[in-house]
C-alpha atoms as a PDB file:
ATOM      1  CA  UNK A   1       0.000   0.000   0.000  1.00  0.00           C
ATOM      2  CA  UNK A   2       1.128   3.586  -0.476  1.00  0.00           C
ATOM      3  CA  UNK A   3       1.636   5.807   2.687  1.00  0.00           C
ATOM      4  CA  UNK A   4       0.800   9.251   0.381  1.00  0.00           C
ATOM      5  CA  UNK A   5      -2.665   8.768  -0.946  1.00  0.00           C
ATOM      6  CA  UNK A   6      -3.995  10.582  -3.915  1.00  0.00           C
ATOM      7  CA  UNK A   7      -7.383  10.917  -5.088  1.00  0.00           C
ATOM      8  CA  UNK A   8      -8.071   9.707  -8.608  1.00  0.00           C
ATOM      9  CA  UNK A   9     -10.942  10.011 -10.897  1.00  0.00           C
ATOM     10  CA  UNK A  10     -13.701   7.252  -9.659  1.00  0.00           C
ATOM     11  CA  UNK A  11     -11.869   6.488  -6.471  1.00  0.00           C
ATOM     12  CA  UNK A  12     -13.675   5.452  -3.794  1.00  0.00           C
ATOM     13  CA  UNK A  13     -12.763   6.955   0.255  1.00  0.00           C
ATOM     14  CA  UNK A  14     -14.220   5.039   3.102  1.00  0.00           C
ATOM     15  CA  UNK A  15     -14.233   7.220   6.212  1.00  0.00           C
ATOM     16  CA  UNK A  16     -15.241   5.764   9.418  1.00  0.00           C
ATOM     17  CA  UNK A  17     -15.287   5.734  13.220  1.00  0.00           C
ATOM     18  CA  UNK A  18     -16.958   3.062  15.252  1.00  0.00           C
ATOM     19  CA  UNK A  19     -20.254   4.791  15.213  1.00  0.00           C
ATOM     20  CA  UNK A  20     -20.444   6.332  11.325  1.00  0.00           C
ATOM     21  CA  UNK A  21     -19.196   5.827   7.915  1.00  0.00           C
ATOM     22  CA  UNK A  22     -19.046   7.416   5.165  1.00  0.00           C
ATOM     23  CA  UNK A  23     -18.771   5.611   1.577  1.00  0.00           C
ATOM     24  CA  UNK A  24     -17.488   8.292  -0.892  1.00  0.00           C
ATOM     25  CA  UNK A  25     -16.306   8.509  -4.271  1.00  0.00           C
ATOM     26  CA  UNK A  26     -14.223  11.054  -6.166  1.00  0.00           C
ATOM     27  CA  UNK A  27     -16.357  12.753  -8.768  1.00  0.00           C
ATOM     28  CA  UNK A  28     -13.188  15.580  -9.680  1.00  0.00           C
ATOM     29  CA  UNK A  29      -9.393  14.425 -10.759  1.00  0.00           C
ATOM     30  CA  UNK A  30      -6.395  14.109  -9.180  1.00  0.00           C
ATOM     31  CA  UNK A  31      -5.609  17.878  -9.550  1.00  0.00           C
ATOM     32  CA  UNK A  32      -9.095  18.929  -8.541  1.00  0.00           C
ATOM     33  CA  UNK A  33     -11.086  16.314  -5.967  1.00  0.00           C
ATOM     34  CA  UNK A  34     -14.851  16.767  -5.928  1.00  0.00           C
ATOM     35  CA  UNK A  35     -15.833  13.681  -3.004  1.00  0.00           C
ATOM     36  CA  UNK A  36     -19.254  13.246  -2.922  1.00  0.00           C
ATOM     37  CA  UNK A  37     -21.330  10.527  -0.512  1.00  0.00           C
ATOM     38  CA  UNK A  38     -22.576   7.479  -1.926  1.00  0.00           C
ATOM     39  CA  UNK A  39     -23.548   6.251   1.381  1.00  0.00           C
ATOM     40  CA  UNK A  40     -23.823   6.301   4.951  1.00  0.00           C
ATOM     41  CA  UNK A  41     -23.633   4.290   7.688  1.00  0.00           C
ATOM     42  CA  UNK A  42     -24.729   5.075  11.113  1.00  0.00           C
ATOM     43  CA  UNK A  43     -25.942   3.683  14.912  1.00  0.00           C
ATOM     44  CA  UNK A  44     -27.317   5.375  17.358  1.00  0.00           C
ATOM     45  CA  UNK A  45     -25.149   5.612  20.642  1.00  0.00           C
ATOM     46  CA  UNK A  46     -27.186   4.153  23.532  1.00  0.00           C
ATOM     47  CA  UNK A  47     -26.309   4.596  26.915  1.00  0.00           C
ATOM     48  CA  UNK A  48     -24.532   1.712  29.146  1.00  0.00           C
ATOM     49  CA  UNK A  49     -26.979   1.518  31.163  1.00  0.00           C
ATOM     50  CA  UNK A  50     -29.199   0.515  27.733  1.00  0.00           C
ATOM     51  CA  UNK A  51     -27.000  -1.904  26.883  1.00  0.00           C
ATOM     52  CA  UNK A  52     -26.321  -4.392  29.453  1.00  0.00           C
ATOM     53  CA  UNK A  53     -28.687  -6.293  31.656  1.00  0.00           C
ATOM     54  CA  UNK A  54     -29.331  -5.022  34.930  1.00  0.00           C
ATOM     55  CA  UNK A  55     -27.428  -7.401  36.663  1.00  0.00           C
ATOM     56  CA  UNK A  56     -23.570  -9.818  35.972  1.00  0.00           C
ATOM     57  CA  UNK A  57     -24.180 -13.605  35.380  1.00  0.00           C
ATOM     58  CA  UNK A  58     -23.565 -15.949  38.080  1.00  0.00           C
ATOM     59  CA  UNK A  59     -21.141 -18.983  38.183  1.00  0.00           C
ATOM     60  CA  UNK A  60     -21.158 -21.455  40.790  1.00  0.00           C
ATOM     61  CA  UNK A  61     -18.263 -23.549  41.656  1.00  0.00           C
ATOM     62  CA  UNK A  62     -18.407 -27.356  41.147  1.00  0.00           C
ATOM     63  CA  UNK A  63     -17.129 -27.497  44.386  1.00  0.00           C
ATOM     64  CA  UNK A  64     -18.468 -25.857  47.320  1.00  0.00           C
ATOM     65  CA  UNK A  65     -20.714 -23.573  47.320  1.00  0.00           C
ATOM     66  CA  UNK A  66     -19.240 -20.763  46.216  1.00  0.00           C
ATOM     67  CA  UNK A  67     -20.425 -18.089  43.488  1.00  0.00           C
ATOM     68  CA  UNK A  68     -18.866 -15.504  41.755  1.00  0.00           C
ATOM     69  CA  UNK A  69     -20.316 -12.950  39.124  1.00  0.00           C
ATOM     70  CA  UNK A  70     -19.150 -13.138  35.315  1.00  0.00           C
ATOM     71  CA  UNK A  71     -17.818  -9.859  33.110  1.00  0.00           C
ATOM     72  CA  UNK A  72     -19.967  -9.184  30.819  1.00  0.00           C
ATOM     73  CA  UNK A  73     -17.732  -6.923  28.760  1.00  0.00           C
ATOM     74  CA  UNK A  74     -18.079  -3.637  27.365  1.00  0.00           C
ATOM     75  CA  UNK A  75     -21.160  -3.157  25.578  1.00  0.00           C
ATOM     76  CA  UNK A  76     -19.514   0.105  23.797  1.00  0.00           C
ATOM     77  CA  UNK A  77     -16.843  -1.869  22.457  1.00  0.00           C
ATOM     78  CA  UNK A  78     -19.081  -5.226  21.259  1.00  0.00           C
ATOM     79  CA  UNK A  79     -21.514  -2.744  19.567  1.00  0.00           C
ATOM     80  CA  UNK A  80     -18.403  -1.088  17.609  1.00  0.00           C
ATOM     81  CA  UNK A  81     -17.135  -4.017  16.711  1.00  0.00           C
ATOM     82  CA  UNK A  82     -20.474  -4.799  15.356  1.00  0.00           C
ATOM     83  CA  UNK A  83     -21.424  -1.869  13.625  1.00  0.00           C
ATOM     84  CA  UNK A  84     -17.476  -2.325  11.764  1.00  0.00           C
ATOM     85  CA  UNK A  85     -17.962  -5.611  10.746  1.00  0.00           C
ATOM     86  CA  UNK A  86     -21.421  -4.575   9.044  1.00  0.00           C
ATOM     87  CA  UNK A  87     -18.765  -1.962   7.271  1.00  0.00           C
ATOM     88  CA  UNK A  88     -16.481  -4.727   6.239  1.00  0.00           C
ATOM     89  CA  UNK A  89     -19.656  -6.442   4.558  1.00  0.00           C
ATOM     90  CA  UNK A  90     -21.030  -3.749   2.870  1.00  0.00           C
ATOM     91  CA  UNK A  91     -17.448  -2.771   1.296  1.00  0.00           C
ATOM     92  CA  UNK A  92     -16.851  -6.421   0.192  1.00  0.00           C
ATOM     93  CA  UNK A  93     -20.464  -6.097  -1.556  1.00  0.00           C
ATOM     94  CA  UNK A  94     -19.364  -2.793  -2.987  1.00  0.00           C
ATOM     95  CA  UNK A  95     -16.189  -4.626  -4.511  1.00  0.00           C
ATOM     96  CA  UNK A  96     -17.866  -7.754  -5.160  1.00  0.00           C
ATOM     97  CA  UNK A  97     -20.368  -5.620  -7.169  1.00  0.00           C
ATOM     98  CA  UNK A  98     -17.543  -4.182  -9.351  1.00  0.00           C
ATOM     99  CA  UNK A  99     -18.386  -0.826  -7.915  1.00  0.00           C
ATOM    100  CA  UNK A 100     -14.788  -0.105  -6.003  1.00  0.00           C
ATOM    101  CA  UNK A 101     -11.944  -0.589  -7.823  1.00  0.00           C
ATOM    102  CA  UNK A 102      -9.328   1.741  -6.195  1.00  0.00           C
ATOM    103  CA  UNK A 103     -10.160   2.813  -2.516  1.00  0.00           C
ATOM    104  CA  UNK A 104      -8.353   4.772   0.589  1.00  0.00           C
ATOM    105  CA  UNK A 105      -9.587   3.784   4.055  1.00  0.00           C
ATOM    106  CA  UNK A 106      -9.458   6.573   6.482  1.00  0.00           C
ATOM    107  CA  UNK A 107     -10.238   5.806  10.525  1.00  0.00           C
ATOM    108  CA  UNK A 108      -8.925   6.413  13.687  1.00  0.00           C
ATOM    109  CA  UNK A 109      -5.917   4.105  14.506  1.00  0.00           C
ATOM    110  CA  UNK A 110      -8.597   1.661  16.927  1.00  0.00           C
ATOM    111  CA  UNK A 111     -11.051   1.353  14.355  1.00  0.00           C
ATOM    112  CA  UNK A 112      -8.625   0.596  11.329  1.00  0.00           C
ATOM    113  CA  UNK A 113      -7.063  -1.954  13.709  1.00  0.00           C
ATOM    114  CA  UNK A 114     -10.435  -3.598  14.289  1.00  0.00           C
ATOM    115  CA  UNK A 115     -11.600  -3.247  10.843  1.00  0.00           C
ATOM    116  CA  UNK A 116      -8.045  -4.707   8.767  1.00  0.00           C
ATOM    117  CA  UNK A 117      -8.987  -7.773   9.978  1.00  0.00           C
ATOM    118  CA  UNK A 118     -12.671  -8.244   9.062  1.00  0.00           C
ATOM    119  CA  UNK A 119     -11.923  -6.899   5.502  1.00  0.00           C
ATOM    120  CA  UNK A 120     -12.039  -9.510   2.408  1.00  0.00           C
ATOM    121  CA  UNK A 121      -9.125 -10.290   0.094  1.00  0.00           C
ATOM    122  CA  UNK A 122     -10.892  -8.864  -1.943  1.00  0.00           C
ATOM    123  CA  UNK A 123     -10.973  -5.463  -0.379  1.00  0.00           C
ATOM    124  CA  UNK A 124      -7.858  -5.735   0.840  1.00  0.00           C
ATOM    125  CA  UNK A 125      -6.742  -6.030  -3.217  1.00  0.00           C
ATOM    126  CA  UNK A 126      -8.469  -2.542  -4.408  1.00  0.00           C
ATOM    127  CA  UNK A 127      -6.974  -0.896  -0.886  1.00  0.00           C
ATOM    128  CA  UNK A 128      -4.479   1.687  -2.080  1.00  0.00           C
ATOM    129  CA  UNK A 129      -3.871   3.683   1.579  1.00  0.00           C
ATOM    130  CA  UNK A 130      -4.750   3.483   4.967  1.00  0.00           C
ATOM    131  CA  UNK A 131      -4.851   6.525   6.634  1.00  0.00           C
ATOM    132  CA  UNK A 132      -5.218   6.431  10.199  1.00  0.00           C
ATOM    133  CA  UNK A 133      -6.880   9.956  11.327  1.00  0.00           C
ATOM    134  CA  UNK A 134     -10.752  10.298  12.460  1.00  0.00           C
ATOM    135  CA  UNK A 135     -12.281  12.878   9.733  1.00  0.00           C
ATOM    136  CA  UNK A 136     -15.855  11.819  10.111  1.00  0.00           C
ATOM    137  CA  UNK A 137     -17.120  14.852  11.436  1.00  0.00           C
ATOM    138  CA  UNK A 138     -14.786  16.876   8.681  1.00  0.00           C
ATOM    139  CA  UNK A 139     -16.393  18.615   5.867  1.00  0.00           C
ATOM    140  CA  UNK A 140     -15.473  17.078   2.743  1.00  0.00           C
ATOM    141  CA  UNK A 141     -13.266  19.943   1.466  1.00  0.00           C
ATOM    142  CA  UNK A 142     -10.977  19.073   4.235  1.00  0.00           C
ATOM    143  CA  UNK A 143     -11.144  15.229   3.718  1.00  0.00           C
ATOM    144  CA  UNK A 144     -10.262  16.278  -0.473  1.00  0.00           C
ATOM    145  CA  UNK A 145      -7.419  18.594   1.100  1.00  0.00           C
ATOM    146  CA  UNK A 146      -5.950  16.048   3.842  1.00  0.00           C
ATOM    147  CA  UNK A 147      -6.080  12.932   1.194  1.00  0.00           C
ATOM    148  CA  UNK A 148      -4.295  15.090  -1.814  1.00  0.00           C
ATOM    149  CA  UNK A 149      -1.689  16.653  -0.004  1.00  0.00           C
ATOM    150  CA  UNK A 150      -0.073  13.590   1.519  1.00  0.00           C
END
């Protein structure tokens, strides 16, 4: 993969967190990007509280009759993970469809390091750059001037 992206004509930019993505493509040329979204991807944030039963599980001890209360995990975290793998299937559709033949993924470092994994050869073989900043809440002027400066 290249560590300087540059946008192309018809490339595709996936930007995501592990709440939103955003599936664009690059309607301009390398000189002048025009991104514009083809999709997006969102959940809603609940609270913890929403999330997790009121209560840990219970194991009892085979011998004895001791008890002791089981982790559940963190709900945030499961329902990223999630939401990211839904991500990875809609981009592997997306290539699988013929529709992404040249793509940059851009994510915070956590995300892309939960997402590399879940992505399909097939992804992975139209992946040009990872670019590991969050610019889901960035207009997409700035996304066009971060990804064709580099």
């Amino acid at each position: 993969m290249n560590t300087g992206p540059r946008l192309q004509r018809d490339m595709w930019v996936l930007v995501c967190d592990g709440r939103k993505a955003l599936f664009l493509q690059n309607a301009g040329d390398h000189a002048y990007p025009k991104l514009e979204t083809r999709e997006v991807m969102e959940h809603p944030v609940e609270r913890s509280s929403a999330m997790s039963s009121d209560a840990p599980g219970r194991t009892h001890s085979s011998v004895g009759s001791g008890s002791s209360a089981v982790d559940q995990g963190d709900p945030h975290d499961h329902a990223e993970r999630e939401f990211l793998r839904g991500v990875a299937t809609r981009l592997d559709a997306l290539v699988g469809e013929k529709h992404i033949h040249h793509l940059i993924v851009a994510a915070p470092t956590r995300a892309l390091g939960i997402l590399r994994p879940m992505l399909s050869p097939a992804v992975h073989h139209v992946m040009s750059a990872e670019v590991a900043h969050d610019y889901v809440k960035s207009p997409l002027y700035e996304i066009e001037r971060h990804l064709n400066t580099n």
